[in-house]
Protein backbone atom coordinates (compact mmCIF):
# COMPACT_ATOMS: atom_id res chain seq x y z
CA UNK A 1 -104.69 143.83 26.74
CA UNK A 2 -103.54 145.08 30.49
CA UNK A 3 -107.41 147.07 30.55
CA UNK A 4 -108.69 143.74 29.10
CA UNK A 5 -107.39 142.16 31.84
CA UNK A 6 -108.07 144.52 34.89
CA UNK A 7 -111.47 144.84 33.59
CA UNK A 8 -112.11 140.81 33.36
CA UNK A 9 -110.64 140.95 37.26
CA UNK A 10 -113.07 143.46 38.25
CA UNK A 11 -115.91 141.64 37.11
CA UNK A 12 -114.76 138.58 38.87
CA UNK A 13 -114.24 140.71 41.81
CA UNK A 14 -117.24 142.23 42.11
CA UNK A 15 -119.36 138.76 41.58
CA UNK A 16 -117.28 137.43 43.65
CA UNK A 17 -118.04 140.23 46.65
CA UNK A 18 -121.87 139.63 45.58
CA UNK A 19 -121.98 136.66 46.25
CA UNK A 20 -120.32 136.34 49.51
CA UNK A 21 -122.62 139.30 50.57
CA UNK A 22 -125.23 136.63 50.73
CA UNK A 23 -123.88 134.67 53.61
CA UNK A 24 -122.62 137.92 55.81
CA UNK A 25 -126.14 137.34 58.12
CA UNK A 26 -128.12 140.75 58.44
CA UNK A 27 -127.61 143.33 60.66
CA UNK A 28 -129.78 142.48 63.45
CA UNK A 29 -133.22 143.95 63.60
CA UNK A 30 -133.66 147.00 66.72
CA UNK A 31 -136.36 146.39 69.55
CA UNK A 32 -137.92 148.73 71.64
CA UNK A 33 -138.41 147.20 74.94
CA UNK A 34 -141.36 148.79 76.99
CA UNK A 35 -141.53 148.55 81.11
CA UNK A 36 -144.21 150.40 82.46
CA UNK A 37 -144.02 151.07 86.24
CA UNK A 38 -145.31 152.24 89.14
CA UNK A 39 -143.89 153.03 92.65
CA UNK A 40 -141.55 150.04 92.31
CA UNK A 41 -138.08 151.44 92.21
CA UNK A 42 -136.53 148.08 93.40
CA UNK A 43 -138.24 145.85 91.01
CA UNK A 44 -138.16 148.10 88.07
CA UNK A 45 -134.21 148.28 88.42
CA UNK A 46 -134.19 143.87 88.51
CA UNK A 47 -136.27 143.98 85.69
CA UNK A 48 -133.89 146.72 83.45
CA UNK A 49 -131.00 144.77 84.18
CA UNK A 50 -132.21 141.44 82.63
CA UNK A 51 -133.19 143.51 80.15
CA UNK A 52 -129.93 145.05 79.38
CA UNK A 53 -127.95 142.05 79.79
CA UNK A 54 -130.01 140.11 76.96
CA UNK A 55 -127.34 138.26 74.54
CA UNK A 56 -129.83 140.03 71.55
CA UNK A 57 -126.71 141.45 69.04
CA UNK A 58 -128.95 144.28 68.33
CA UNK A 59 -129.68 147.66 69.54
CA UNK A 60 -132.29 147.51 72.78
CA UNK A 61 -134.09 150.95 72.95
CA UNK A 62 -135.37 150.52 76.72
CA UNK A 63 -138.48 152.81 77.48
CA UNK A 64 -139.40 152.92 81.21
CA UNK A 65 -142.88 154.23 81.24
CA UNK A 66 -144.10 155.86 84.39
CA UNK A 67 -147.62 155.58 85.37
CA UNK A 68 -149.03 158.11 87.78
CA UNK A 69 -146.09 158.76 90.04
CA UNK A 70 -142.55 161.22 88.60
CA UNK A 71 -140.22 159.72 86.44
CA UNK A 72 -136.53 158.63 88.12
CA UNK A 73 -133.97 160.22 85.29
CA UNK A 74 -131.75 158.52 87.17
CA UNK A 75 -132.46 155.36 85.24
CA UNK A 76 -131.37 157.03 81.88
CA UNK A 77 -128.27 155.72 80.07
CA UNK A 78 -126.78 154.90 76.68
CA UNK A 79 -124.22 152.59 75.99
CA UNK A 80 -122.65 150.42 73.15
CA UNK A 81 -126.37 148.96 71.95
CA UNK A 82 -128.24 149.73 74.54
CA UNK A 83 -130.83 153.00 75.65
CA UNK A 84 -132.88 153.88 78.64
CA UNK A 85 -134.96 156.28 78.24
CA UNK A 86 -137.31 157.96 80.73
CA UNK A 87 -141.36 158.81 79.96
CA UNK A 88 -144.47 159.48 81.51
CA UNK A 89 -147.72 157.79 80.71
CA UNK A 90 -149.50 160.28 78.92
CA UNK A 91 -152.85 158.27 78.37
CA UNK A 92 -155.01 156.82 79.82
CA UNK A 93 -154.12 156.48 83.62
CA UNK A 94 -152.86 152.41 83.46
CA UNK A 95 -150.95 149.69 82.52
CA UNK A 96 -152.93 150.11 78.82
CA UNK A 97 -151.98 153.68 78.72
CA UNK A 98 -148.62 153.23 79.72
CA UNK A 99 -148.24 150.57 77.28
CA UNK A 100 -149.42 152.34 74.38
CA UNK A 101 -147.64 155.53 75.40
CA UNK A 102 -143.93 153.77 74.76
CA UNK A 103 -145.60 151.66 71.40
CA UNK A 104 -146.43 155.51 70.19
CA UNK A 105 -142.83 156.73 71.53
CA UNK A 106 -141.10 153.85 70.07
CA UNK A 107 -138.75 153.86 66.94
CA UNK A 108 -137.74 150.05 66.53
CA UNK A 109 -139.86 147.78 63.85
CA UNK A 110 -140.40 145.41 67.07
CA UNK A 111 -142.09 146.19 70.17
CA UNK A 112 -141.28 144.17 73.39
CA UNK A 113 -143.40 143.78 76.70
CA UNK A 114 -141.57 143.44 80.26
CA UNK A 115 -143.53 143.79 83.37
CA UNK A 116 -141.21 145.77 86.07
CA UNK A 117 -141.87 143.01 88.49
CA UNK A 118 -140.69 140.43 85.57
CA UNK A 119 -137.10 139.10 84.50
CA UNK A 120 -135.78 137.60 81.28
CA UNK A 121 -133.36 135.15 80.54
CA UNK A 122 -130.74 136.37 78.83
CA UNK A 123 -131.56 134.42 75.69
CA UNK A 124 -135.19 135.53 75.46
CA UNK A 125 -134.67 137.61 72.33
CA UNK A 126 -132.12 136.69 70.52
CA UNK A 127 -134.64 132.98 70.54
CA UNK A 128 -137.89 135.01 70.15
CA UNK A 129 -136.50 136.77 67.04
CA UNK A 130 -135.45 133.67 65.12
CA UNK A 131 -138.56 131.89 65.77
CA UNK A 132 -140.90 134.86 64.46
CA UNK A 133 -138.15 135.23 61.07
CA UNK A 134 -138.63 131.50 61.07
CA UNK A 135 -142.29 131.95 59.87
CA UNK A 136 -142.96 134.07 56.56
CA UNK A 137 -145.45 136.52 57.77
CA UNK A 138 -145.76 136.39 61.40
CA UNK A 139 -146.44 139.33 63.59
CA UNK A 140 -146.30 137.97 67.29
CA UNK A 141 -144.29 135.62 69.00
CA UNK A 142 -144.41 134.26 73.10
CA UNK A 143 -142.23 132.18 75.67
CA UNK A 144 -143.79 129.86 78.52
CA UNK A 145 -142.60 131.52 82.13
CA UNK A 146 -141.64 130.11 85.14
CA UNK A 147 -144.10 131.77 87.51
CA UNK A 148 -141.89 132.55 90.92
CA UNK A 149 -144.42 132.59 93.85
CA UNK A 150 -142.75 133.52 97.24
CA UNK A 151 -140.13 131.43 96.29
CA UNK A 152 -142.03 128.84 95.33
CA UNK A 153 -140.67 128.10 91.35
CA UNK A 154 -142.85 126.43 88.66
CA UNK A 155 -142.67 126.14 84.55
CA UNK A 156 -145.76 126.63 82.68
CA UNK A 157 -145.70 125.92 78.85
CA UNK A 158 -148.25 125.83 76.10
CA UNK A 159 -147.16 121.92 74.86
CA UNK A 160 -147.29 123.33 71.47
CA UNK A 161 -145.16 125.88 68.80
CA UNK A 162 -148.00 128.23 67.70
CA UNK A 163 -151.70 128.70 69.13
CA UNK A 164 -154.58 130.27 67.15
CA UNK A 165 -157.67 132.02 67.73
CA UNK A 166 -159.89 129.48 68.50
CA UNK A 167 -157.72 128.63 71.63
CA UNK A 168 -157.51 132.30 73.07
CA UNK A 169 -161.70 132.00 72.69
CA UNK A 170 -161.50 128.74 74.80
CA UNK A 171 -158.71 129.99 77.30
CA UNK A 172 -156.65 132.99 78.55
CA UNK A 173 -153.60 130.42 77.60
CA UNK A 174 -151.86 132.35 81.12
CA UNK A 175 -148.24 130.69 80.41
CA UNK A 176 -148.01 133.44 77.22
CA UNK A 177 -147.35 136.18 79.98
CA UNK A 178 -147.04 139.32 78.82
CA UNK A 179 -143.62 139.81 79.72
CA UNK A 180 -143.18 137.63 76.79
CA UNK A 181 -144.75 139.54 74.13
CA UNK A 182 -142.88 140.46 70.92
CA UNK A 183 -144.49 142.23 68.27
CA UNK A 184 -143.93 143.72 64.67
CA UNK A 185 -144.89 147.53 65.48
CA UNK A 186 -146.31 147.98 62.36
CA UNK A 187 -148.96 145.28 62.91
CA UNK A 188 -149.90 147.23 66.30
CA UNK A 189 -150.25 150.74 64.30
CA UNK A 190 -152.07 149.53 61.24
CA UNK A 191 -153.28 145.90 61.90
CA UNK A 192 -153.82 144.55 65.34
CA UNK A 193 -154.69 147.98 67.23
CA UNK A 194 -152.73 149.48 70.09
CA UNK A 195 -154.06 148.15 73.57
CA UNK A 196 -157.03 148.71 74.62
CA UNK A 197 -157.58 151.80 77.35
CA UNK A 198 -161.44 151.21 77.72
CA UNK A 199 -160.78 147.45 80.25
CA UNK A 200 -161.43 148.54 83.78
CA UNK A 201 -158.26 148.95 85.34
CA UNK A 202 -156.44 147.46 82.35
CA UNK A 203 -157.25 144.08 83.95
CA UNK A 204 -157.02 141.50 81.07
CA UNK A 205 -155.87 143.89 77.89
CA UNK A 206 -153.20 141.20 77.34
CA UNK A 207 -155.87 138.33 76.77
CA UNK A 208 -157.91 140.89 74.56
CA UNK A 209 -154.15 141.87 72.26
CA UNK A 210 -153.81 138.02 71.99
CA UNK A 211 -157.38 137.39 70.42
CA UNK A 212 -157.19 140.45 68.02
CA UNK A 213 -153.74 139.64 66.95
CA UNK A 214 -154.33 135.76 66.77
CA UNK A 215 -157.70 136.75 64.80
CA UNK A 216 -154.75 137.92 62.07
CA UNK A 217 -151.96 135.44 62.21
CA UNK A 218 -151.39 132.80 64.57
CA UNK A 219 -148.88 133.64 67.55
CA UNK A 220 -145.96 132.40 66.89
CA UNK A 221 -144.60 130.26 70.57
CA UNK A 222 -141.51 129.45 71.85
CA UNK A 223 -142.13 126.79 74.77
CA UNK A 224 -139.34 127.37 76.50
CA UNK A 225 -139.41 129.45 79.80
CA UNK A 226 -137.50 132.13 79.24
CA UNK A 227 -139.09 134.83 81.52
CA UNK A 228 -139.80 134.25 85.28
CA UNK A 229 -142.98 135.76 86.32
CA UNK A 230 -143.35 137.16 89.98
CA UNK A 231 -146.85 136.35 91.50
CA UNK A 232 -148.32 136.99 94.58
CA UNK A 233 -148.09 140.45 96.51
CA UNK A 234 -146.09 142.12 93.68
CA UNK A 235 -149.32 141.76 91.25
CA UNK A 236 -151.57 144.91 91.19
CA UNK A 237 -154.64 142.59 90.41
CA UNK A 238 -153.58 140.30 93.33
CA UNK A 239 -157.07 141.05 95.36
CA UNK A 240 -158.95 143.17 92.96
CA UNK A 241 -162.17 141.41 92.27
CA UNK A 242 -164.20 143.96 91.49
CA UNK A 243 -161.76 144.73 88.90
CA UNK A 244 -161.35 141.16 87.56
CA UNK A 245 -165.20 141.07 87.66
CA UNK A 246 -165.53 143.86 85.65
CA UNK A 247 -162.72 143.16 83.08
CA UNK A 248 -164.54 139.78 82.71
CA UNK A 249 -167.90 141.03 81.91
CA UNK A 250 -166.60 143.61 79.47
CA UNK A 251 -164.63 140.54 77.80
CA UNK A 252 -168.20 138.41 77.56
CA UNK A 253 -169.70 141.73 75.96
CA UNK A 254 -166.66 142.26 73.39
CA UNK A 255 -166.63 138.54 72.24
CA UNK A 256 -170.03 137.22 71.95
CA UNK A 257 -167.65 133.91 70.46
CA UNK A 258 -166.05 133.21 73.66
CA UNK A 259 -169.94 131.89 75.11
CA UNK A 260 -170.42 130.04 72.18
CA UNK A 261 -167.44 127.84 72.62
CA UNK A 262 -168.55 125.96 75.86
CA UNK A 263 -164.83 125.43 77.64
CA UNK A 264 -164.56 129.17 77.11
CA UNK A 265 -168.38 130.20 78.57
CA UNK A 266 -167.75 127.78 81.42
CA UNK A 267 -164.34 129.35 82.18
CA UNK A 268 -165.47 132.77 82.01
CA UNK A 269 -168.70 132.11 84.05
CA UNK A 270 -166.55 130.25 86.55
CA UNK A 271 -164.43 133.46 87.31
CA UNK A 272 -167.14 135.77 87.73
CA UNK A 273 -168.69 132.77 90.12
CA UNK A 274 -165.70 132.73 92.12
CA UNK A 275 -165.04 136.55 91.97
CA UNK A 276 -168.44 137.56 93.37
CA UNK A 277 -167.79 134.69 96.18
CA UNK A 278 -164.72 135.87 96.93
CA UNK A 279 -166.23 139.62 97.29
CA UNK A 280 -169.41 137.65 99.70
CA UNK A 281 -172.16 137.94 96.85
CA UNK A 282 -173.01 134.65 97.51
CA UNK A 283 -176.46 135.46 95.36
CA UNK A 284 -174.35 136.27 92.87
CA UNK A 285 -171.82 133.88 92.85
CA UNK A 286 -174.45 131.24 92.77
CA UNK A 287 -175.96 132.55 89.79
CA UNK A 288 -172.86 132.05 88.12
CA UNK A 289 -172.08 128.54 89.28
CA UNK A 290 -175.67 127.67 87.61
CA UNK A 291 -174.41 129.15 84.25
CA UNK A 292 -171.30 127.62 84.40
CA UNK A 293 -172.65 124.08 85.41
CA UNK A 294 -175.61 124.04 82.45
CA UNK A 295 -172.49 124.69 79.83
CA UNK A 296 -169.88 122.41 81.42
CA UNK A 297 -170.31 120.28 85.20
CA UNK A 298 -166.74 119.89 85.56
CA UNK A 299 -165.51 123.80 85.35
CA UNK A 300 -163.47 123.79 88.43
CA UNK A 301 -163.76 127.22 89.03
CA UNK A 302 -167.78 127.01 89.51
CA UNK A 303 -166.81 123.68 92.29
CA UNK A 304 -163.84 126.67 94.12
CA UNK A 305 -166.43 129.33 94.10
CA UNK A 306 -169.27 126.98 95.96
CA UNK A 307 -166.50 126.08 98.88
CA UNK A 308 -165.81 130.10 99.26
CA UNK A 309 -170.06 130.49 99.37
CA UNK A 310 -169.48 127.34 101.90
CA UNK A 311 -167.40 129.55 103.80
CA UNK A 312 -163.66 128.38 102.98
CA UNK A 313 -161.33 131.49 102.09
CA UNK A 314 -160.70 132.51 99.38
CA UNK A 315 -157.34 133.30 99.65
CA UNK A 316 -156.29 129.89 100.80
CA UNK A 317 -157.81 128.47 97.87
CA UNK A 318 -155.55 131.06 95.38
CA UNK A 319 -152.55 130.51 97.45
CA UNK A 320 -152.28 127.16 96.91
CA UNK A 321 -152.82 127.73 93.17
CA UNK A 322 -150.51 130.03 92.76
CA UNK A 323 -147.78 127.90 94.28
CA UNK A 324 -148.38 125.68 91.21
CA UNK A 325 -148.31 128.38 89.28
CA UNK A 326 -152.04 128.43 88.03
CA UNK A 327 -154.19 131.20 89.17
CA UNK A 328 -158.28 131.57 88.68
């Protein structure tokens, strides 16, 4: 009767336990959080320390990729949760290779993007995670930013929770900032495809991630602004038009869809129009303008690059973009 007894109370017991095993929540998933950097000791440091001080109740595995210059060991630490670790890009010479250099290195099931001139708000992943568990399937989730230009503070969001591959065709959709980027590592090995190395200078490889991966699943967006984004002299692409120029042709030759959508052939015409002005093609730029104008008479872009032909600088025209936190 006793072993009756003490049997029937195990049984309970161990239902019991099963059941309340269901509402203990799930050991947080681990992230690997990628910074690559280059000759920024400063910066990179601000950056790892929002990084480090995210309210995210699960392990960060922080890899600090250096591109091109020695790696500072002095940045290494563990602690309860939390990892720096030191690499060298050993790629393609880049932000692309130094990206894809900590994806390869990483050992989390989620990757996470943060520029070293970039901070996050403490509550950027713990809110990033939910949302992409939120939605059965999803691979990549953003924030909007708060683009910080000399000083000058101002929030860009999306006006929307999840934006699909027709709208990356139409736009580069610049308040997803890369420093926002969360992704399931698996869908970057097998799925989406690491970044891509071949972009001149890396210039745009986070508008080409967001088609291919938004070509699978839509991204997944939190419009909140939980990562300020420095612009201005901090930028590596700041005055680089031959670079932008170039990245911008290779994008119309990889996407033969983005010219047939006419918001996104105007927009892309209108850069190269005001790229080649800016550089004094005025030939050039004009030819541009022309292509921009037959798809769409109101691409503002195409208007900016005819008063840099006119002989208005460029720069003052940018400058007082960026301070609304817009750029070309």
């Amino acid at each position: 009767m006793t072993a009756e007894v003490s049997d029937a109370s195990a049984s309970v017991l161990a239902s019991t336990v099963a059941d309340m095993s269901d509402l203990v929540d799930p050991a947080p998933r681990s992230i690997s959080v990628l910074v690559p950097t280059h000759n920024r000791p400063e910066l990179v440091r601000r950056a790892l320390q929002s990084v480090l001080e995210q309210d995210y109740r699960g392990t960060l595995d922080v890899l600090v990729v250096f591109d091109g210059v020695e790696p500072d060991l002095s940045l290494e630490h563990t602690s309860a949760g939390r990892s720096v670790k030191v690499l060298a890009n050993e790629r393609t010479p880049g932000l692309a290779g130094s990206r894809n250099t900590g994806i390869l290195a990483a050992t989390s099931s989620l990757i996470a993007f943060c520029d070293d001139d970039d901070l996050w708000l403490p509550e950027k992943l713990t809110t990033q995670v939910a949302a992409l568990e939120a939605v059965p399937g999803a691979e990549f989730v953003t924030t909007a930013m708060t683009v910080d230009f000399r000083g000058e503070r101002s929030v860009r969001r999306a006006g929307r929770d999840t934006v699909d591959h027709a709208a990356f065709l139409r736009s580069r959709m610049a308040m997803l900032h890369s420093s926002s980027f969360l992704i399931e590592r698996e869908a970057l090995l097998n799925g989406i495809g690491l970044v891509d190395e071949t972009l001149p200078r890396s210039m745009a490889e986070d508008w080409d991630l967001l088609i291919r991966a938004a070509a699978r699943r839509p991204i997944v967006h939190v419009d909140e602004p939980l990562v300020d984004v420095t612009w201005g002299g901090t930028s590596y692409f700041a005055e680089q038009w031959e670079d932008r120029n170039a990245a911008h042709l290779w994008m119309l030759e990889h996407y033969p869809e983005i010219e047939r959508d006419r918001v996104g052939a105007s927009l892309l015409y209108g850069k190269l129009a005001f790229g080649n002005a800016a550089l004094g093609r005025r030939r050039e730029s004009v030819r541009w303008v022309g292509r921009a104008f037959r798809v769409r008479p109101l691409e503002p872009r195409a208007w900016l690059a005819l008063l840099v032909c006119s002989g208005v600088s460029w720069q003052r025209i940018s400058e007082a973009l960026n301070r609304r936190g817009h750029g070309i």
